[in-house]
PDB file of N, CA and C in Angstrom:
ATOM      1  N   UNK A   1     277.951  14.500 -18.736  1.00  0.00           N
ATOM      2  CA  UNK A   1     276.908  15.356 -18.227  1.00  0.00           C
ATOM      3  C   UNK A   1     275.568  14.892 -18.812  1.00  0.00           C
ATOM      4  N   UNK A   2     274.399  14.125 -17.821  1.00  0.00           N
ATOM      5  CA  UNK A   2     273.307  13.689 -18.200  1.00  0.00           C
ATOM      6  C   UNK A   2     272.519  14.878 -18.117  1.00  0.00           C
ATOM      7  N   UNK A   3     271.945  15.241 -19.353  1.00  0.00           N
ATOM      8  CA  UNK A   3     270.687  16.355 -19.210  1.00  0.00           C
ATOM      9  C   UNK A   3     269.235  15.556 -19.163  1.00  0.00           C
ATOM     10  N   UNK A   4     269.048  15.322 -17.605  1.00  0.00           N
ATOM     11  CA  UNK A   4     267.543  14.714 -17.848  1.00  0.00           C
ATOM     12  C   UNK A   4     266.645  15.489 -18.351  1.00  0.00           C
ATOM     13  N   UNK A   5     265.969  16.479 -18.177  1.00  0.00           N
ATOM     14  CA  UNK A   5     265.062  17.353 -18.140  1.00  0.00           C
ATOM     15  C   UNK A   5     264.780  17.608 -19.869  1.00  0.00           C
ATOM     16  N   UNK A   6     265.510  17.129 -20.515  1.00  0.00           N
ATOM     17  CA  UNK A   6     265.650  17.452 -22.150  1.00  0.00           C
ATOM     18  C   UNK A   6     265.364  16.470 -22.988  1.00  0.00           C
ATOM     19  N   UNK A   7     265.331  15.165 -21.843  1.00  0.00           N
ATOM     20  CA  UNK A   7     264.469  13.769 -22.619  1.00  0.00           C
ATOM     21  C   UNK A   7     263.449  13.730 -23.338  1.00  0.00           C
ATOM     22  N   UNK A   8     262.799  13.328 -23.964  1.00  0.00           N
ATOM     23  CA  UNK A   8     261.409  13.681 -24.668  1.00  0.00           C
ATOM     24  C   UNK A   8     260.533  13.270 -23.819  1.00  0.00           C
ATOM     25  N   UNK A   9     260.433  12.178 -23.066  1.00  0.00           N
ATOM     26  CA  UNK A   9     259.429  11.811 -21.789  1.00  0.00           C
ATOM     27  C   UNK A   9     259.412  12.657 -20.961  1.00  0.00           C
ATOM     28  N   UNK A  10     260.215  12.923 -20.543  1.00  0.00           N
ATOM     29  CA  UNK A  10     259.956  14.458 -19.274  1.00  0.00           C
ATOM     30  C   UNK A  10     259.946  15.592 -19.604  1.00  0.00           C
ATOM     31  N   UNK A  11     259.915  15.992 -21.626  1.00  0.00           N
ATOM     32  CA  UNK A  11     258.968  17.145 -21.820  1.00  0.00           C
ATOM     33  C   UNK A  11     258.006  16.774 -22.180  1.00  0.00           C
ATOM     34  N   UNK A  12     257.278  15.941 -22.635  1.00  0.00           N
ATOM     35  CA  UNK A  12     255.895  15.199 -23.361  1.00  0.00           C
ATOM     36  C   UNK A  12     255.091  15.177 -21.661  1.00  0.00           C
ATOM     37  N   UNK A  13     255.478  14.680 -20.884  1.00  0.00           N
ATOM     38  CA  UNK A  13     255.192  14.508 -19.813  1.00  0.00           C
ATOM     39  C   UNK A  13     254.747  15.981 -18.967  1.00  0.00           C
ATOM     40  N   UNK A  14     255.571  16.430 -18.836  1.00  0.00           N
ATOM     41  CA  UNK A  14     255.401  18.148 -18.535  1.00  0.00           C
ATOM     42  C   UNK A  14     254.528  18.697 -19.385  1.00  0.00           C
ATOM     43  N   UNK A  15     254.532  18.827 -20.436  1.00  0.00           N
ATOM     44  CA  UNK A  15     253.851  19.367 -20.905  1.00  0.00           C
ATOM     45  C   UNK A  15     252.113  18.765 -21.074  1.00  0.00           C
ATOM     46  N   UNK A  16     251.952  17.486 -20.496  1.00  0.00           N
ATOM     47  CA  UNK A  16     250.619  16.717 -20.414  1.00  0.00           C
ATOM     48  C   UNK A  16     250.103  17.095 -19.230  1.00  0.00           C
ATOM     49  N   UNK A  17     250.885  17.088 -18.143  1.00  0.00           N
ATOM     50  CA  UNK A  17     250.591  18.068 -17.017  1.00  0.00           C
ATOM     51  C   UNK A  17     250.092  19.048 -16.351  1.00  0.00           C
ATOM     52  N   UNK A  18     251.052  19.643 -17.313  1.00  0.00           N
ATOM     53  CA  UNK A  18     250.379  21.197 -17.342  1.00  0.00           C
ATOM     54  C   UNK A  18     248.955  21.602 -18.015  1.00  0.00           C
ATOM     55  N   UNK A  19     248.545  20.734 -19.925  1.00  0.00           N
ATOM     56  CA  UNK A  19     247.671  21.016 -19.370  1.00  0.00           C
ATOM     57  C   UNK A  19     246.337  20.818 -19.105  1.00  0.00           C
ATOM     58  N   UNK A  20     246.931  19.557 -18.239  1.00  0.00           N
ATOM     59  CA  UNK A  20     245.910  18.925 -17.106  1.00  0.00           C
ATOM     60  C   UNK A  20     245.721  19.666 -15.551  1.00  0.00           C
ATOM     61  N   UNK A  21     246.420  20.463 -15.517  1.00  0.00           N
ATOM     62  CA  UNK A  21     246.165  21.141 -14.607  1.00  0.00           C
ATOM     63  C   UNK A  21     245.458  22.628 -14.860  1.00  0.00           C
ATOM     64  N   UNK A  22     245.586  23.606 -16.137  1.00  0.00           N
ATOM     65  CA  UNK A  22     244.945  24.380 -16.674  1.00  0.00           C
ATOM     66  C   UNK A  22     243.597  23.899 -16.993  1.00  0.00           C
ATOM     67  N   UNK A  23     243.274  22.282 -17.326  1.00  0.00           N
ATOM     68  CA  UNK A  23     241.665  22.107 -17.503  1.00  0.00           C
ATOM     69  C   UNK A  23     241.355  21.882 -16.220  1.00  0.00           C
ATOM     70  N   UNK A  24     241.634  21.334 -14.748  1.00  0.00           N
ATOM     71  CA  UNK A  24     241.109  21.241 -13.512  1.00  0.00           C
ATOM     72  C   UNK A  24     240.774  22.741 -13.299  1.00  0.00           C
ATOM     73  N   UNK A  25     241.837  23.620 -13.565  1.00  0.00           N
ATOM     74  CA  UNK A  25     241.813  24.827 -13.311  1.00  0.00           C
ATOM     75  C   UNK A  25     240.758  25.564 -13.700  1.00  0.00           C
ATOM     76  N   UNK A  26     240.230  25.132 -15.062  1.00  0.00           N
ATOM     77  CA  UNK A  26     238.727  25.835 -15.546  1.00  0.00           C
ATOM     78  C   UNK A  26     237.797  25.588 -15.008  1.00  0.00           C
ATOM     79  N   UNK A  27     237.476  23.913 -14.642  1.00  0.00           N
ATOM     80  CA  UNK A  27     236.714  23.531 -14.126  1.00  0.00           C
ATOM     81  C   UNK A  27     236.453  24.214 -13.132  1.00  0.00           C
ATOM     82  N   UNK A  28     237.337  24.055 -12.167  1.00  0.00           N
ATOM     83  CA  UNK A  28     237.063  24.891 -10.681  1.00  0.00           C
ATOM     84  C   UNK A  28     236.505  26.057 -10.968  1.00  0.00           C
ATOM     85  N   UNK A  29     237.422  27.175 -11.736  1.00  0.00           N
ATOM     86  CA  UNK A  29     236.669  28.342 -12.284  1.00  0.00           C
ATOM     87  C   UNK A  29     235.427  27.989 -12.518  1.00  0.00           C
ATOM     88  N   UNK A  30     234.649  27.247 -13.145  1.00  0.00           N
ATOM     89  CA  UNK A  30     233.324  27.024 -14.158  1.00  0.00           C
ATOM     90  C   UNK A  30     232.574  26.641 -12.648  1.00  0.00           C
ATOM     91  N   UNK A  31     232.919  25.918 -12.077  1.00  0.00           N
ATOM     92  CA  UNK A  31     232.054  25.706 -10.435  1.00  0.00           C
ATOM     93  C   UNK A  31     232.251  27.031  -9.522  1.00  0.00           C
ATOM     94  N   UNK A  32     232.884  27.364  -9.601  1.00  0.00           N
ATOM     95  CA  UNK A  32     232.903  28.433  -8.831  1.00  0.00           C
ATOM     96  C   UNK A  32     231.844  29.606  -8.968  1.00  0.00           C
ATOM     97  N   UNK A  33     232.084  29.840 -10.308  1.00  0.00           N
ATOM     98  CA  UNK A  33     231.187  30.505 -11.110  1.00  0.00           C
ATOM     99  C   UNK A  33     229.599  30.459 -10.757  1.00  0.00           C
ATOM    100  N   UNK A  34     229.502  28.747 -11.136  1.00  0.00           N
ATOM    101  CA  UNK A  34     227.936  28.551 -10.923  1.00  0.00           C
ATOM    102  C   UNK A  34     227.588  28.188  -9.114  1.00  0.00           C
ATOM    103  N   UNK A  35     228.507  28.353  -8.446  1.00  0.00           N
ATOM    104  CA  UNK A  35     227.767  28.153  -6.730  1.00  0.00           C
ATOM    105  C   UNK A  35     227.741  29.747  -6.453  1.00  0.00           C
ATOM    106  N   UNK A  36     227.993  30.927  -6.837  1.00  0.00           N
ATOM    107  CA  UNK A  36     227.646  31.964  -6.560  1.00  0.00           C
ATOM    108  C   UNK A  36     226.695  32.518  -6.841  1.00  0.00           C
ATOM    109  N   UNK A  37     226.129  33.144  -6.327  1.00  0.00           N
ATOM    110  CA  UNK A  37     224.502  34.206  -6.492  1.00  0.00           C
ATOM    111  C   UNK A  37     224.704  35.150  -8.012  1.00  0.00           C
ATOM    112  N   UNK A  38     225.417  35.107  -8.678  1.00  0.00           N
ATOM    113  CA  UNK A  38     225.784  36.223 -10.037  1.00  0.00           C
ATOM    114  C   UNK A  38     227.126  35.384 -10.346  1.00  0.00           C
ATOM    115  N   UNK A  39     226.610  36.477 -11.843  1.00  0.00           N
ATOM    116  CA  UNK A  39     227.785  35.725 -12.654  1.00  0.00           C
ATOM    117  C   UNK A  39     229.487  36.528 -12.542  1.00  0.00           C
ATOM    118  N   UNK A  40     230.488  35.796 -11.696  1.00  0.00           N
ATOM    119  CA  UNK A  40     231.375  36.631 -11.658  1.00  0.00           C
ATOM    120  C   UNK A  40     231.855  37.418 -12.921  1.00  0.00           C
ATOM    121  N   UNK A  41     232.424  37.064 -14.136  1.00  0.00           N
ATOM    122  CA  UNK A  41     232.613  37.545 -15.104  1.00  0.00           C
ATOM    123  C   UNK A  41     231.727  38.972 -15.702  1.00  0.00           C
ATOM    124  N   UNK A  42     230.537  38.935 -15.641  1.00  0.00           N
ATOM    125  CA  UNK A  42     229.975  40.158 -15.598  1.00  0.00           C
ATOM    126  C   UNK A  42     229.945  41.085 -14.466  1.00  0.00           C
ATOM    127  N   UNK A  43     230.174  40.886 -13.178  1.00  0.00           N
ATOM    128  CA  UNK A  43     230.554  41.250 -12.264  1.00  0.00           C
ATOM    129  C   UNK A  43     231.918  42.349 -11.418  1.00  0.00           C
ATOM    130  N   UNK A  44     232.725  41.294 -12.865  1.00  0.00           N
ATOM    131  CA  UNK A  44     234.442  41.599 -12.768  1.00  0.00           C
ATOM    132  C   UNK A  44     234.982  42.931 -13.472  1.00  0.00           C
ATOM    133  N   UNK A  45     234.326  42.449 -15.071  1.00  0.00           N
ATOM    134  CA  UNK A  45     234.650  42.985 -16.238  1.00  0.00           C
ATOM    135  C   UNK A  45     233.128  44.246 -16.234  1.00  0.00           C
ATOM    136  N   UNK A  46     232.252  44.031 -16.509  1.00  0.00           N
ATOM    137  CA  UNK A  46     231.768  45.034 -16.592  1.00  0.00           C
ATOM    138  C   UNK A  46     230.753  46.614 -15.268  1.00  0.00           C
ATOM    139  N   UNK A  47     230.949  45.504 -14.153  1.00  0.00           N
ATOM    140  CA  UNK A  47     230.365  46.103 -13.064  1.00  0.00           C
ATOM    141  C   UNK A  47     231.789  46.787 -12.580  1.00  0.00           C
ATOM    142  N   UNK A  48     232.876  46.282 -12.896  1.00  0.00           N
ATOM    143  CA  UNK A  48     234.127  46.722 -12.012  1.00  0.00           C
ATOM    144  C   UNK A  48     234.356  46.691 -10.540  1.00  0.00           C
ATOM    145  N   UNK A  49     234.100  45.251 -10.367  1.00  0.00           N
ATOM    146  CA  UNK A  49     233.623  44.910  -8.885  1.00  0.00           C
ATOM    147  C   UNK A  49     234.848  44.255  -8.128  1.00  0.00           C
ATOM    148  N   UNK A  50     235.870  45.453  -8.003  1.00  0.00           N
ATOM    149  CA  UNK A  50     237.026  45.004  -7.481  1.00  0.00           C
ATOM    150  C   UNK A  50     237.652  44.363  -6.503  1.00  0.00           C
ATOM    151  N   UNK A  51     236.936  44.322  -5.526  1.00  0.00           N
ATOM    152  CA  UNK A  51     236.466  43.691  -3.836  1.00  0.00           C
ATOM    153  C   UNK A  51     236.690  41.960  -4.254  1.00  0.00           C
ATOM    154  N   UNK A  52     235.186  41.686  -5.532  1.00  0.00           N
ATOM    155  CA  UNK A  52     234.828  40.540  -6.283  1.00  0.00           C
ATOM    156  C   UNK A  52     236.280  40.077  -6.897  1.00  0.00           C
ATOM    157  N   UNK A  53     237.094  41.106  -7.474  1.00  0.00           N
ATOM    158  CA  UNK A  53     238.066  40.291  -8.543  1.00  0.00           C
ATOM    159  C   UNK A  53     239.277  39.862  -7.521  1.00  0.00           C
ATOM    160  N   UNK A  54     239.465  40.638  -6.154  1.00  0.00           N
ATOM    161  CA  UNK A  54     240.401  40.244  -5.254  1.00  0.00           C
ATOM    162  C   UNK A  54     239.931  39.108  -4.672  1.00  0.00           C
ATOM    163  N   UNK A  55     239.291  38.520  -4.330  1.00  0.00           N
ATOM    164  CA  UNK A  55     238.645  37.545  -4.185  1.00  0.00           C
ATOM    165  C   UNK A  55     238.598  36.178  -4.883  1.00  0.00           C
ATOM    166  N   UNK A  56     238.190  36.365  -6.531  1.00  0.00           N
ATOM    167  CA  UNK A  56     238.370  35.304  -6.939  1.00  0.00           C
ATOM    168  C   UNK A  56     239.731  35.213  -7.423  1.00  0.00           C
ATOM    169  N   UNK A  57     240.791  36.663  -7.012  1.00  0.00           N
ATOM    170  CA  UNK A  57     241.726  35.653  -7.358  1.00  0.00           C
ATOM    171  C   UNK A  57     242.510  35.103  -6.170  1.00  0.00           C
ATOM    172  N   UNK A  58     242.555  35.262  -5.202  1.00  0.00           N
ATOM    173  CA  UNK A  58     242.558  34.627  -4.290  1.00  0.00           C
ATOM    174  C   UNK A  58     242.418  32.870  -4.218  1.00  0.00           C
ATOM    175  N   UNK A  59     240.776  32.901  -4.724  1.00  0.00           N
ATOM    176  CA  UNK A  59     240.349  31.759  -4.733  1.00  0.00           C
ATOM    177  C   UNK A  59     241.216  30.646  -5.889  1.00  0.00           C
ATOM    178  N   UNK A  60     241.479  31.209  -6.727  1.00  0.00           N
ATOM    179  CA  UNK A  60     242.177  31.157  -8.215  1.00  0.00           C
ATOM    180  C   UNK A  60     243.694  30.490  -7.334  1.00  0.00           C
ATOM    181  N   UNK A  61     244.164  31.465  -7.432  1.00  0.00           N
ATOM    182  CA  UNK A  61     245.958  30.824  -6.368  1.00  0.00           C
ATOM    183  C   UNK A  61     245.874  29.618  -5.345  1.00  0.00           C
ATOM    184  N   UNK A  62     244.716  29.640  -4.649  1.00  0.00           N
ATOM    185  CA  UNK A  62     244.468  28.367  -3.488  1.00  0.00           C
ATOM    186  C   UNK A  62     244.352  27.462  -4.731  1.00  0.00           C
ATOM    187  N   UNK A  63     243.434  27.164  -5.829  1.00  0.00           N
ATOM    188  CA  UNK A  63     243.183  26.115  -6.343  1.00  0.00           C
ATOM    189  C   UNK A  63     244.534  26.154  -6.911  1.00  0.00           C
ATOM    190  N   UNK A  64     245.298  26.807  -7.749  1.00  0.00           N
ATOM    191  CA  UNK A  64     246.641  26.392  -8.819  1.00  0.00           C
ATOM    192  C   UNK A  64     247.319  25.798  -7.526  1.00  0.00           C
ATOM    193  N   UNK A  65     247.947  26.188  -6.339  1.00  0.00           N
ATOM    194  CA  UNK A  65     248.390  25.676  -5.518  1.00  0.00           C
ATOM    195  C   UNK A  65     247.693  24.370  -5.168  1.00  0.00           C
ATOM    196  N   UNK A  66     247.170  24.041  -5.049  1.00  0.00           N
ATOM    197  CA  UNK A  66     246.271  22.943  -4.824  1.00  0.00           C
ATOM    198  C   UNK A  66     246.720  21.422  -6.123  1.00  0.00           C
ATOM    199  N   UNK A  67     246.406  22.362  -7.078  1.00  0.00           N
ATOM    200  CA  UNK A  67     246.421  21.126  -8.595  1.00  0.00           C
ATOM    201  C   UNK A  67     247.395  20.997  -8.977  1.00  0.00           C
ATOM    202  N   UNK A  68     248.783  21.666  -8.320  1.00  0.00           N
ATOM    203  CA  UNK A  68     250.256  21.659  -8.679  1.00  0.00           C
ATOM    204  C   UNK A  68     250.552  21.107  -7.351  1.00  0.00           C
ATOM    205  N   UNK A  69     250.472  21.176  -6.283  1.00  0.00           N
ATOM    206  CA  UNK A  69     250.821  19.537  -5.371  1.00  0.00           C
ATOM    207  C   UNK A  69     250.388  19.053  -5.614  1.00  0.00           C
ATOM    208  N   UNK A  70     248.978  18.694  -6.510  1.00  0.00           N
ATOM    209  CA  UNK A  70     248.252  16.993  -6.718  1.00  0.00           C
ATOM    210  C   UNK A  70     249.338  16.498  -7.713  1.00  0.00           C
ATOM    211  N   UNK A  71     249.437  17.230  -8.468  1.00  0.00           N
ATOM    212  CA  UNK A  71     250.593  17.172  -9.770  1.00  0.00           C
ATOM    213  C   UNK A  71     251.901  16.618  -9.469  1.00  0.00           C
ATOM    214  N   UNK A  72     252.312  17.421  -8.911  1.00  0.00           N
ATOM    215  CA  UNK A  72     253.781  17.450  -8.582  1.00  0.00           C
ATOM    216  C   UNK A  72     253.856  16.200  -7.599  1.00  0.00           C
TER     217      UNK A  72
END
């Protein structure tokens, strides 16, 4: 019984991945951020601008979907 998945290359690997895909992931966040008219984060958290937070996360799931097929 070969356990690939338990190799050290294909967790070193996975785990370089991932998080290379959590820093694309900020990025996008951090652009996203700055092409809008206001700052979402103050928007989210202290205006309670719930409309706003359905939205970016929305936007949020298209990109992880996105950087996990570039990935994968």
């Amino acid at each position: 019984m070969d356990i690939e998945w338990l190799k050290a290359g294909v967790v070193v690997g996975s785990i370089l991945y991932a998080l290379i895909g959590v820093l694309i992931f900020g990025l996008c966040f951090i652009v996203m951020d700055k092409l809008t008219p206001y700052k979402l984060w103050e928007e989210i958290i202290e205006k309670q601008n719930l409309a706003l937070a359905l939205v970016v996360a929305a936007m949020s799931l298209g990109i992880c979907i996105i950087v996990a097929a570039a990935i994968h």
